[in-house]
PDB file of N, CA and C in Angstrom:
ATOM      1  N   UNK A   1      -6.657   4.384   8.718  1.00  0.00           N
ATOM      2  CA  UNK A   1      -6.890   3.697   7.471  1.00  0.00           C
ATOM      3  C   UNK A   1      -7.770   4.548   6.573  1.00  0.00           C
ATOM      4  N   UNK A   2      -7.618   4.302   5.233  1.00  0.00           N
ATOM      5  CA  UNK A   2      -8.016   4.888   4.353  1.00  0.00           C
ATOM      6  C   UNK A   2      -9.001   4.560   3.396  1.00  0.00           C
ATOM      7  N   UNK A   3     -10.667   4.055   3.347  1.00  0.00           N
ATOM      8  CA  UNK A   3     -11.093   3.376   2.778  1.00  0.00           C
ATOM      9  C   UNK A   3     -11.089   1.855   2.968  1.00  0.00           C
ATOM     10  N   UNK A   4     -11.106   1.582   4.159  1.00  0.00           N
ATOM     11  CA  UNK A   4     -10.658  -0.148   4.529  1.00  0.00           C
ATOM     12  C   UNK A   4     -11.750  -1.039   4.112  1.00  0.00           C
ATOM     13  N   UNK A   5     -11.467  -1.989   3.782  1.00  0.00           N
ATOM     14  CA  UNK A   5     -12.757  -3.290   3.288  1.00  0.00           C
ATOM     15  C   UNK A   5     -12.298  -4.580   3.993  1.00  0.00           C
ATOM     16  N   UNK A   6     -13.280  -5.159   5.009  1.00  0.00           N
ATOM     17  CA  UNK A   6     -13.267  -5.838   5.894  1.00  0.00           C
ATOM     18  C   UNK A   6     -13.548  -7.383   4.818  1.00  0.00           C
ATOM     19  N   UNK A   7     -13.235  -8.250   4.911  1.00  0.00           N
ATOM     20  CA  UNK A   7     -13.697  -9.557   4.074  1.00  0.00           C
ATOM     21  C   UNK A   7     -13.624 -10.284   5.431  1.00  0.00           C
ATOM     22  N   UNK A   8     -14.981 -10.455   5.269  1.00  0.00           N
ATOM     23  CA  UNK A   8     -15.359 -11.355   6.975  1.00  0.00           C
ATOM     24  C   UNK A   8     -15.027 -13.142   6.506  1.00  0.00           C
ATOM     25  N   UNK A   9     -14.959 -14.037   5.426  1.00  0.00           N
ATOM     26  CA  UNK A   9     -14.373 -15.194   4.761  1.00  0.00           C
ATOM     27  C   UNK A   9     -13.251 -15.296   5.872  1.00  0.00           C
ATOM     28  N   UNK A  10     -11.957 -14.140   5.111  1.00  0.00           N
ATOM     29  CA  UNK A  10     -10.439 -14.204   5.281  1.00  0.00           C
ATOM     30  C   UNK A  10     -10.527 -13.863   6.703  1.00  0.00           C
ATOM     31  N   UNK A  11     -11.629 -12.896   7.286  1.00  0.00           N
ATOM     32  CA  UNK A  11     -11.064 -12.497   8.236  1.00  0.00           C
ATOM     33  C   UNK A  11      -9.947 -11.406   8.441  1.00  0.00           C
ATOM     34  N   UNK A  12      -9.971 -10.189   7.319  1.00  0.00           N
ATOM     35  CA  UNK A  12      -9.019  -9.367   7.054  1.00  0.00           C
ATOM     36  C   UNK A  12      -9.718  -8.611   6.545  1.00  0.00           C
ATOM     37  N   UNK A  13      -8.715  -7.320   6.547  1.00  0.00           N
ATOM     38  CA  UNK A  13      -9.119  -6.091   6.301  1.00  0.00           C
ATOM     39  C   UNK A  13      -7.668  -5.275   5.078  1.00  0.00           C
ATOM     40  N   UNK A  14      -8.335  -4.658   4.297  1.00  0.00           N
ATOM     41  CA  UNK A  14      -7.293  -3.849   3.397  1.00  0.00           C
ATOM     42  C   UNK A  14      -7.313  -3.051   3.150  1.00  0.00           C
ATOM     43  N   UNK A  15      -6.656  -2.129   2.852  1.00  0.00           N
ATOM     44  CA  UNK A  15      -7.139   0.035   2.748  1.00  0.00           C
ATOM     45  C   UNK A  15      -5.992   0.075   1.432  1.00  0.00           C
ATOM     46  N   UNK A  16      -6.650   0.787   0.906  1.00  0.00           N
ATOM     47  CA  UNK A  16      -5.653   1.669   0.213  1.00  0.00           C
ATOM     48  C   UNK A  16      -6.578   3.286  -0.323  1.00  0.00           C
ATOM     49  N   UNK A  17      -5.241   4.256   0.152  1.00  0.00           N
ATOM     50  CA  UNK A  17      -5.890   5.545   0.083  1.00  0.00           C
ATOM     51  C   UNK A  17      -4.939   6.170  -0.971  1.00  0.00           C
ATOM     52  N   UNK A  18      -5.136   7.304  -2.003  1.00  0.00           N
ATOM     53  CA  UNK A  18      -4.672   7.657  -2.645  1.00  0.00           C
ATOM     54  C   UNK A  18      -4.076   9.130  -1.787  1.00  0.00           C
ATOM     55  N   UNK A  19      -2.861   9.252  -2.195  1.00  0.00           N
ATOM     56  CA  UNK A  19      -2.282  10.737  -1.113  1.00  0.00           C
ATOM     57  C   UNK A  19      -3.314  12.260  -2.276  1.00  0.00           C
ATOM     58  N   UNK A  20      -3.300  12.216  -3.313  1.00  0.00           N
ATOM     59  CA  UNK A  20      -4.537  12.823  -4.141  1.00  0.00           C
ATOM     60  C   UNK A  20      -4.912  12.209  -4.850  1.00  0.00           C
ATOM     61  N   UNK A  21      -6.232  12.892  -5.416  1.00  0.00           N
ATOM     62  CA  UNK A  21      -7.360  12.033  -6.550  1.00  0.00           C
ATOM     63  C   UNK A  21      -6.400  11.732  -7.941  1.00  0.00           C
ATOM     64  N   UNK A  22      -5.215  12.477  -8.223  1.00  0.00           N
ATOM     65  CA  UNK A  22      -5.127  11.676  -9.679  1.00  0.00           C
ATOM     66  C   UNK A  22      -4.420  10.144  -9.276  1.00  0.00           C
ATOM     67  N   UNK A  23      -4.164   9.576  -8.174  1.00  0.00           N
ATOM     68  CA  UNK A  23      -3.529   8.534  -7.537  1.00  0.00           C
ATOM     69  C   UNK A  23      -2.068   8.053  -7.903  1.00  0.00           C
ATOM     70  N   UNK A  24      -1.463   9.522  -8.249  1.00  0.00           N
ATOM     71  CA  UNK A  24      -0.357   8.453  -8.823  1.00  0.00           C
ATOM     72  C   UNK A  24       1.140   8.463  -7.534  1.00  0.00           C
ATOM     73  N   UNK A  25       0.138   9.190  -6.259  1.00  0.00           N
ATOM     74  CA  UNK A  25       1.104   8.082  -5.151  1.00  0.00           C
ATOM     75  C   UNK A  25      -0.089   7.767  -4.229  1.00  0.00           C
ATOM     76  N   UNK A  26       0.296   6.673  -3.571  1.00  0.00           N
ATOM     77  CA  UNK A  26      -0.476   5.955  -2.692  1.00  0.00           C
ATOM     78  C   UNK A  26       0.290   5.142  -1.444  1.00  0.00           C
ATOM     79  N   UNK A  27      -0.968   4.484  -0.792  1.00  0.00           N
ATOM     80  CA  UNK A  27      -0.827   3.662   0.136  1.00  0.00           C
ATOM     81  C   UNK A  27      -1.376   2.659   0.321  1.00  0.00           C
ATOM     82  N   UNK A  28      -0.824   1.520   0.806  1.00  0.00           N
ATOM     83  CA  UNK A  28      -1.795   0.047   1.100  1.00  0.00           C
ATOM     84  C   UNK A  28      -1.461  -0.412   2.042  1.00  0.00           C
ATOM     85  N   UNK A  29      -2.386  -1.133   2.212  1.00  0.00           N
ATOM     86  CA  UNK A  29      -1.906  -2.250   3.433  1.00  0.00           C
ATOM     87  C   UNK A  29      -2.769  -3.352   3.536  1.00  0.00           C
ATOM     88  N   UNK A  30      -2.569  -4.647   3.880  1.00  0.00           N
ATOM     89  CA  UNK A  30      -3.308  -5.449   4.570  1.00  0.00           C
ATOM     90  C   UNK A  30      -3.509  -6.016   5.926  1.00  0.00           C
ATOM     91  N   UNK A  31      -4.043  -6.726   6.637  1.00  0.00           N
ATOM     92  CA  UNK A  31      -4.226  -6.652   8.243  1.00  0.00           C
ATOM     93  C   UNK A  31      -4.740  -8.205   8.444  1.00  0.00           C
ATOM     94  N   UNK A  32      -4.457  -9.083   8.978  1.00  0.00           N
ATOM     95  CA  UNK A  32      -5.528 -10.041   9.426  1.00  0.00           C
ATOM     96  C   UNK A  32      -5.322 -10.284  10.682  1.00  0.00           C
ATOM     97  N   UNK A  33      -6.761 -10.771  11.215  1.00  0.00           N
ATOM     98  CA  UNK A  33      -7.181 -11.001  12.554  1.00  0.00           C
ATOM     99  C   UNK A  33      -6.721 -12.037  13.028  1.00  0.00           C
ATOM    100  N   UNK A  34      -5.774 -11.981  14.126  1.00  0.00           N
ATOM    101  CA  UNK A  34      -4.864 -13.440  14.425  1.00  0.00           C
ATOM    102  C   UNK A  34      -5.328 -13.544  16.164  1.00  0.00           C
ATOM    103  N   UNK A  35      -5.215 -14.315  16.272  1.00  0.00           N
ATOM    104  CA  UNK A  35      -5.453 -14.735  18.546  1.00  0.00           C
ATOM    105  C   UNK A  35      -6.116 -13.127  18.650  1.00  0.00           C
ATOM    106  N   UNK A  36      -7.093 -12.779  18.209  1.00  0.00           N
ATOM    107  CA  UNK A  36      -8.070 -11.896  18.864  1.00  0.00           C
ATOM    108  C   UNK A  36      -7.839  -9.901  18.817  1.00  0.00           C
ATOM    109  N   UNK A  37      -6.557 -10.142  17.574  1.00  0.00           N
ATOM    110  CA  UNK A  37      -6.528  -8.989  16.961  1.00  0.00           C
ATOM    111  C   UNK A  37      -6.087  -8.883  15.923  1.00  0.00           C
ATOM    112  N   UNK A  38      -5.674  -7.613  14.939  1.00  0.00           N
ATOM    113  CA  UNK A  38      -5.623  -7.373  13.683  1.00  0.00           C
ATOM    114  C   UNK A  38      -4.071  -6.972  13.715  1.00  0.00           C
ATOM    115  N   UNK A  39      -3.092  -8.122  12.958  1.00  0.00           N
ATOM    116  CA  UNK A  39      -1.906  -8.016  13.094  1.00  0.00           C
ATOM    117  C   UNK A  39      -1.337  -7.951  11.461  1.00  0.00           C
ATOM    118  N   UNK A  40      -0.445  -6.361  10.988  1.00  0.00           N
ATOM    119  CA  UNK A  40      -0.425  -5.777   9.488  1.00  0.00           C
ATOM    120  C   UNK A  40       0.334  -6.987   9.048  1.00  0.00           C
ATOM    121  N   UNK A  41       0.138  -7.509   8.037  1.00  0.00           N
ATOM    122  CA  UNK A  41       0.888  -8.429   7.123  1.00  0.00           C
ATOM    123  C   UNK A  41       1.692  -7.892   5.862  1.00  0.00           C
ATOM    124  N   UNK A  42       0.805  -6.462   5.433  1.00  0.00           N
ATOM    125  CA  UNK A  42       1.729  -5.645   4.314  1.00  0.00           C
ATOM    126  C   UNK A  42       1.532  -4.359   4.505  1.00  0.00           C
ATOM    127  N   UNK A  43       2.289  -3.449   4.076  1.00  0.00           N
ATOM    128  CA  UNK A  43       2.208  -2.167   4.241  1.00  0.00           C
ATOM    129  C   UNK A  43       3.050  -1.523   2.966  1.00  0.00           C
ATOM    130  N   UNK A  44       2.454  -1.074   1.545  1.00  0.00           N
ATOM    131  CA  UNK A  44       3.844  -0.378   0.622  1.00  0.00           C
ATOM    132  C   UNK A  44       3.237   1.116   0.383  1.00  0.00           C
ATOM    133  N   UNK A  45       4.294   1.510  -0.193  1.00  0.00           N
ATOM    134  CA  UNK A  45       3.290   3.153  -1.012  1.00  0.00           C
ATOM    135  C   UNK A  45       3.999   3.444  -2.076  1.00  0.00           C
ATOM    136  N   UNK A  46       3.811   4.037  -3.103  1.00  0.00           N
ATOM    137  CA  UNK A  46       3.940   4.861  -3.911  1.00  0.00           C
ATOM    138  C   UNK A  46       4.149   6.165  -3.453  1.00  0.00           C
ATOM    139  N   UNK A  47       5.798   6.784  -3.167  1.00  0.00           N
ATOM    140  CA  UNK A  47       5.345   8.325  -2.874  1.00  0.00           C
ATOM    141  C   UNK A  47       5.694   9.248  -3.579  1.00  0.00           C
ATOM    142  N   UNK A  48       6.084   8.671  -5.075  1.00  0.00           N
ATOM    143  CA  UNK A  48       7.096   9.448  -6.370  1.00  0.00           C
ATOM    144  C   UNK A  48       6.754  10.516  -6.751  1.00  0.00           C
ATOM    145  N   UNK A  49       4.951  11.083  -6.954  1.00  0.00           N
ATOM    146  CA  UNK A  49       3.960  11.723  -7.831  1.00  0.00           C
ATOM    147  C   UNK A  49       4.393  11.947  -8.757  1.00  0.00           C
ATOM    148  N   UNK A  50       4.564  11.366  -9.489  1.00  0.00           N
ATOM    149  CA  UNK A  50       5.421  10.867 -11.302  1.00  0.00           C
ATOM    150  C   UNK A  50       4.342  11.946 -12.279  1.00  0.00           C
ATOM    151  N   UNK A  51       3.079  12.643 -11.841  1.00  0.00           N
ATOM    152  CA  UNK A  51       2.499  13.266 -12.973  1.00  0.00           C
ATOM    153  C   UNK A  51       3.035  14.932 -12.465  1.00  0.00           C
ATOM    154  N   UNK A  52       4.232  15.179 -11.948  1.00  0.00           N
ATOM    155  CA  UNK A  52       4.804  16.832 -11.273  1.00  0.00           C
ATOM    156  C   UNK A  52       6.076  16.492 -12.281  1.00  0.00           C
ATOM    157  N   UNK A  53       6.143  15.206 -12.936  1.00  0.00           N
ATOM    158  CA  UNK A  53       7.256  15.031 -13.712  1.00  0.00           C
ATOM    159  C   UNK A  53       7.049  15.063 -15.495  1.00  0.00           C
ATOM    160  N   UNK A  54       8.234  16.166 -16.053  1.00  0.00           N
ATOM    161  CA  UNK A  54       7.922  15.736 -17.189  1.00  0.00           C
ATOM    162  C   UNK A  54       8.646  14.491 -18.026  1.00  0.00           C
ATOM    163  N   UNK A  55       7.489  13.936 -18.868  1.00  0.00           N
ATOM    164  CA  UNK A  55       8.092  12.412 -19.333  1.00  0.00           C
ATOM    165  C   UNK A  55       8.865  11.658 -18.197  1.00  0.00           C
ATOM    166  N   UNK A  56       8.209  11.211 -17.075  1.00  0.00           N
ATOM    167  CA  UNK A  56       8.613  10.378 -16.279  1.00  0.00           C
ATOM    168  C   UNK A  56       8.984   8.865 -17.244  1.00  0.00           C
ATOM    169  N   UNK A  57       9.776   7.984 -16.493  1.00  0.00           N
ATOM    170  CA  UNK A  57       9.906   6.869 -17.072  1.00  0.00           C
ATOM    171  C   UNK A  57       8.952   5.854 -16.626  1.00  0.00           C
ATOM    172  N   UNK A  58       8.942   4.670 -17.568  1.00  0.00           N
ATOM    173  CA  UNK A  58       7.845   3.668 -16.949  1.00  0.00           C
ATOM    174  C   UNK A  58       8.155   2.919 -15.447  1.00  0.00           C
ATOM    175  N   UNK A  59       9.797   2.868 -15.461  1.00  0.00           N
ATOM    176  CA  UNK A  59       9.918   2.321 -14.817  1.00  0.00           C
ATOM    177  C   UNK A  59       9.606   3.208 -12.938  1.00  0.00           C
ATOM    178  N   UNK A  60       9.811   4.298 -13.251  1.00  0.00           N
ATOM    179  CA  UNK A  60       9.698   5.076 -11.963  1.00  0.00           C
ATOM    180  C   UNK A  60       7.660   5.105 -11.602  1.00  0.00           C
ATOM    181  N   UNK A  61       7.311   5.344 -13.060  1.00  0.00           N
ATOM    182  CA  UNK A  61       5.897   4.902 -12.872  1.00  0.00           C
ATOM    183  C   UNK A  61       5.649   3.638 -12.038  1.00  0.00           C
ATOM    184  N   UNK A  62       6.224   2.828 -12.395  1.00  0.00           N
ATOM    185  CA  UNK A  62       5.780   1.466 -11.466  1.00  0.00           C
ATOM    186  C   UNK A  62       6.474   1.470 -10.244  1.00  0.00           C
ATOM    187  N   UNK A  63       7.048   2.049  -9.888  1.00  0.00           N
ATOM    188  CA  UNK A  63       8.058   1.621  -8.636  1.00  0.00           C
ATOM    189  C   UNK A  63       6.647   2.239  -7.263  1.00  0.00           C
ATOM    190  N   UNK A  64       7.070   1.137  -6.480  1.00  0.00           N
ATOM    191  CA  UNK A  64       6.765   0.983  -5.167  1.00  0.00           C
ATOM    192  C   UNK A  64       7.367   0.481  -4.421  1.00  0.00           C
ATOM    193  N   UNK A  65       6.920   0.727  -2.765  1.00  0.00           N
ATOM    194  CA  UNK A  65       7.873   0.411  -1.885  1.00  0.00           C
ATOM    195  C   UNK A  65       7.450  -0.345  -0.665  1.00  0.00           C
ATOM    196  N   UNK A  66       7.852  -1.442  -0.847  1.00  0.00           N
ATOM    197  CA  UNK A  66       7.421  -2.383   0.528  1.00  0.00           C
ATOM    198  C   UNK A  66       7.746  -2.298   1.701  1.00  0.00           C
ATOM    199  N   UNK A  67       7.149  -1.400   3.113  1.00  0.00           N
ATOM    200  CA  UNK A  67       7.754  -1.105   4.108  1.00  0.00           C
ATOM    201  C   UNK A  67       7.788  -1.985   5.238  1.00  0.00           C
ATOM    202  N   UNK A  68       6.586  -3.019   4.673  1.00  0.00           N
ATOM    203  CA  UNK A  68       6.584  -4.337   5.730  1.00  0.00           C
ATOM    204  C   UNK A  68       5.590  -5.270   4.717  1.00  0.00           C
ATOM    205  N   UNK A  69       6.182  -6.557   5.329  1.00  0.00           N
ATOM    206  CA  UNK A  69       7.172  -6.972   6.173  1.00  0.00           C
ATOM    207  C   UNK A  69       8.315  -6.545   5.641  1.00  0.00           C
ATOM    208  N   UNK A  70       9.258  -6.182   6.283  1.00  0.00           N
ATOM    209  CA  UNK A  70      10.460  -5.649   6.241  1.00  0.00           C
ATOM    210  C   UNK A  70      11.424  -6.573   5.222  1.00  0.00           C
ATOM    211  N   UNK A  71      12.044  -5.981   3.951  1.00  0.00           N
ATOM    212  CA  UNK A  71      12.719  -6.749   2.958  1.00  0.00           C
ATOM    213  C   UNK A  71      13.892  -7.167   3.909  1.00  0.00           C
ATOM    214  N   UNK A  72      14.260  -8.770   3.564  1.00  0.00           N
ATOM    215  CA  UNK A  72      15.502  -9.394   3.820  1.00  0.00           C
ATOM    216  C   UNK A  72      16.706  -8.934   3.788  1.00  0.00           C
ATOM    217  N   UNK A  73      17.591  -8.866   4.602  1.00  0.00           N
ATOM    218  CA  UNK A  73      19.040  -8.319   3.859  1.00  0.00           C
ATOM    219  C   UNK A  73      19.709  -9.612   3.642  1.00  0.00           C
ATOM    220  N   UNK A  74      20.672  -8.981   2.500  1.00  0.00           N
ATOM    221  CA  UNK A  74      21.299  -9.684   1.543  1.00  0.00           C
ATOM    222  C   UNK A  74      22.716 -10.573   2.233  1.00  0.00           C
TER     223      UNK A  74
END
Protein backbone atom coordinates (compact mmCIF):
# COMPACT_ATOMS: atom_id res chain seq x y z
CA UNK A 1 0.00 0.00 0.00
CA UNK A 2 0.74 3.35 -0.81
CA UNK A 3 0.12 6.06 1.73
CA UNK A 4 -2.79 4.13 3.58
CA UNK A 5 -5.16 6.02 6.15
CA UNK A 6 -6.65 3.80 8.68
CA UNK A 7 -10.28 5.42 9.92
CA UNK A 8 -10.61 3.50 13.18
CA UNK A 9 -14.95 4.83 13.17
CA UNK A 10 -15.36 2.63 9.74
CA UNK A 11 -12.90 0.38 10.67
CA UNK A 12 -11.10 0.66 7.19
CA UNK A 13 -8.29 1.55 5.57
CA UNK A 14 -7.62 3.42 1.99
CA UNK A 15 -4.33 4.13 -0.06
CA UNK A 16 -4.00 5.79 -2.96
CA UNK A 17 -0.45 6.22 -4.49
CA UNK A 18 0.37 8.20 -7.45
CA UNK A 19 2.64 5.91 -10.13
CA UNK A 20 4.62 9.74 -10.37
CA UNK A 21 4.36 13.12 -8.67
CA UNK A 22 2.49 14.87 -11.55
CA UNK A 23 -0.42 12.08 -10.67
CA UNK A 24 -1.95 11.79 -13.72
CA UNK A 25 -1.94 7.84 -13.31
CA UNK A 26 -2.70 6.25 -10.15
CA UNK A 27 -3.97 3.78 -7.78
CA UNK A 28 -6.65 3.17 -5.06
CA UNK A 29 -8.12 1.03 -3.07
CA UNK A 30 -10.23 0.49 -0.11
CA UNK A 31 -10.11 -2.43 2.58
CA UNK A 32 -12.41 -3.07 5.56
CA UNK A 33 -11.94 -5.15 8.54
CA UNK A 34 -14.53 -7.99 8.43
CA UNK A 35 -14.51 -11.46 11.08
CA UNK A 36 -10.92 -10.41 12.11
CA UNK A 37 -9.32 -9.26 8.86
CA UNK A 38 -8.96 -6.67 6.15
CA UNK A 39 -11.03 -7.87 3.17
CA UNK A 40 -10.41 -5.21 -0.40
CA UNK A 41 -13.83 -3.84 -1.25
CA UNK A 42 -12.30 -1.58 -4.23
CA UNK A 43 -9.35 -1.55 -6.14
CA UNK A 44 -9.19 1.02 -9.66
CA UNK A 45 -6.19 2.91 -11.36
CA UNK A 46 -5.58 5.28 -13.76
CA UNK A 47 -2.72 3.90 -15.98
CA UNK A 48 -3.17 6.28 -19.26
CA UNK A 49 -0.33 9.12 -18.25
CA UNK A 50 -2.45 11.50 -20.43
CA UNK A 51 0.37 14.43 -19.73
CA UNK A 52 3.15 12.06 -22.48
CA UNK A 53 0.06 13.03 -24.65
CA UNK A 54 -0.37 15.85 -26.85
CA UNK A 55 -3.93 17.51 -26.39
CA UNK A 56 -5.23 14.46 -24.75
CA UNK A 57 -9.05 14.40 -24.61
CA UNK A 58 -11.16 15.05 -21.50
CA UNK A 59 -12.62 12.15 -21.78
CA UNK A 60 -9.38 9.85 -21.67
CA UNK A 61 -8.37 12.37 -18.86
CA UNK A 62 -11.09 11.00 -16.74
CA UNK A 63 -11.11 7.45 -17.55
CA UNK A 64 -10.40 4.92 -14.88
CA UNK A 65 -10.54 1.47 -14.25
CA UNK A 66 -12.32 -0.62 -11.74
CA UNK A 67 -10.44 -3.89 -11.17
CA UNK A 68 -12.54 -4.97 -8.19
CA UNK A 69 -15.03 -5.77 -7.37
CA UNK A 70 -15.01 -7.25 -10.58
CA UNK A 71 -17.60 -5.41 -13.23
CA UNK A 72 -20.79 -7.57 -14.02
CA UNK A 73 -21.09 -9.15 -17.35
CA UNK A 74 -23.69 -8.19 -19.50
Amino acid sequence: MTNPFFDEKTQSITEFGKWRGLGDAWSSGDWRFEAGKFVMVRYEIDPIYEANLDNPPQKLADKSFKLFPPAKSK
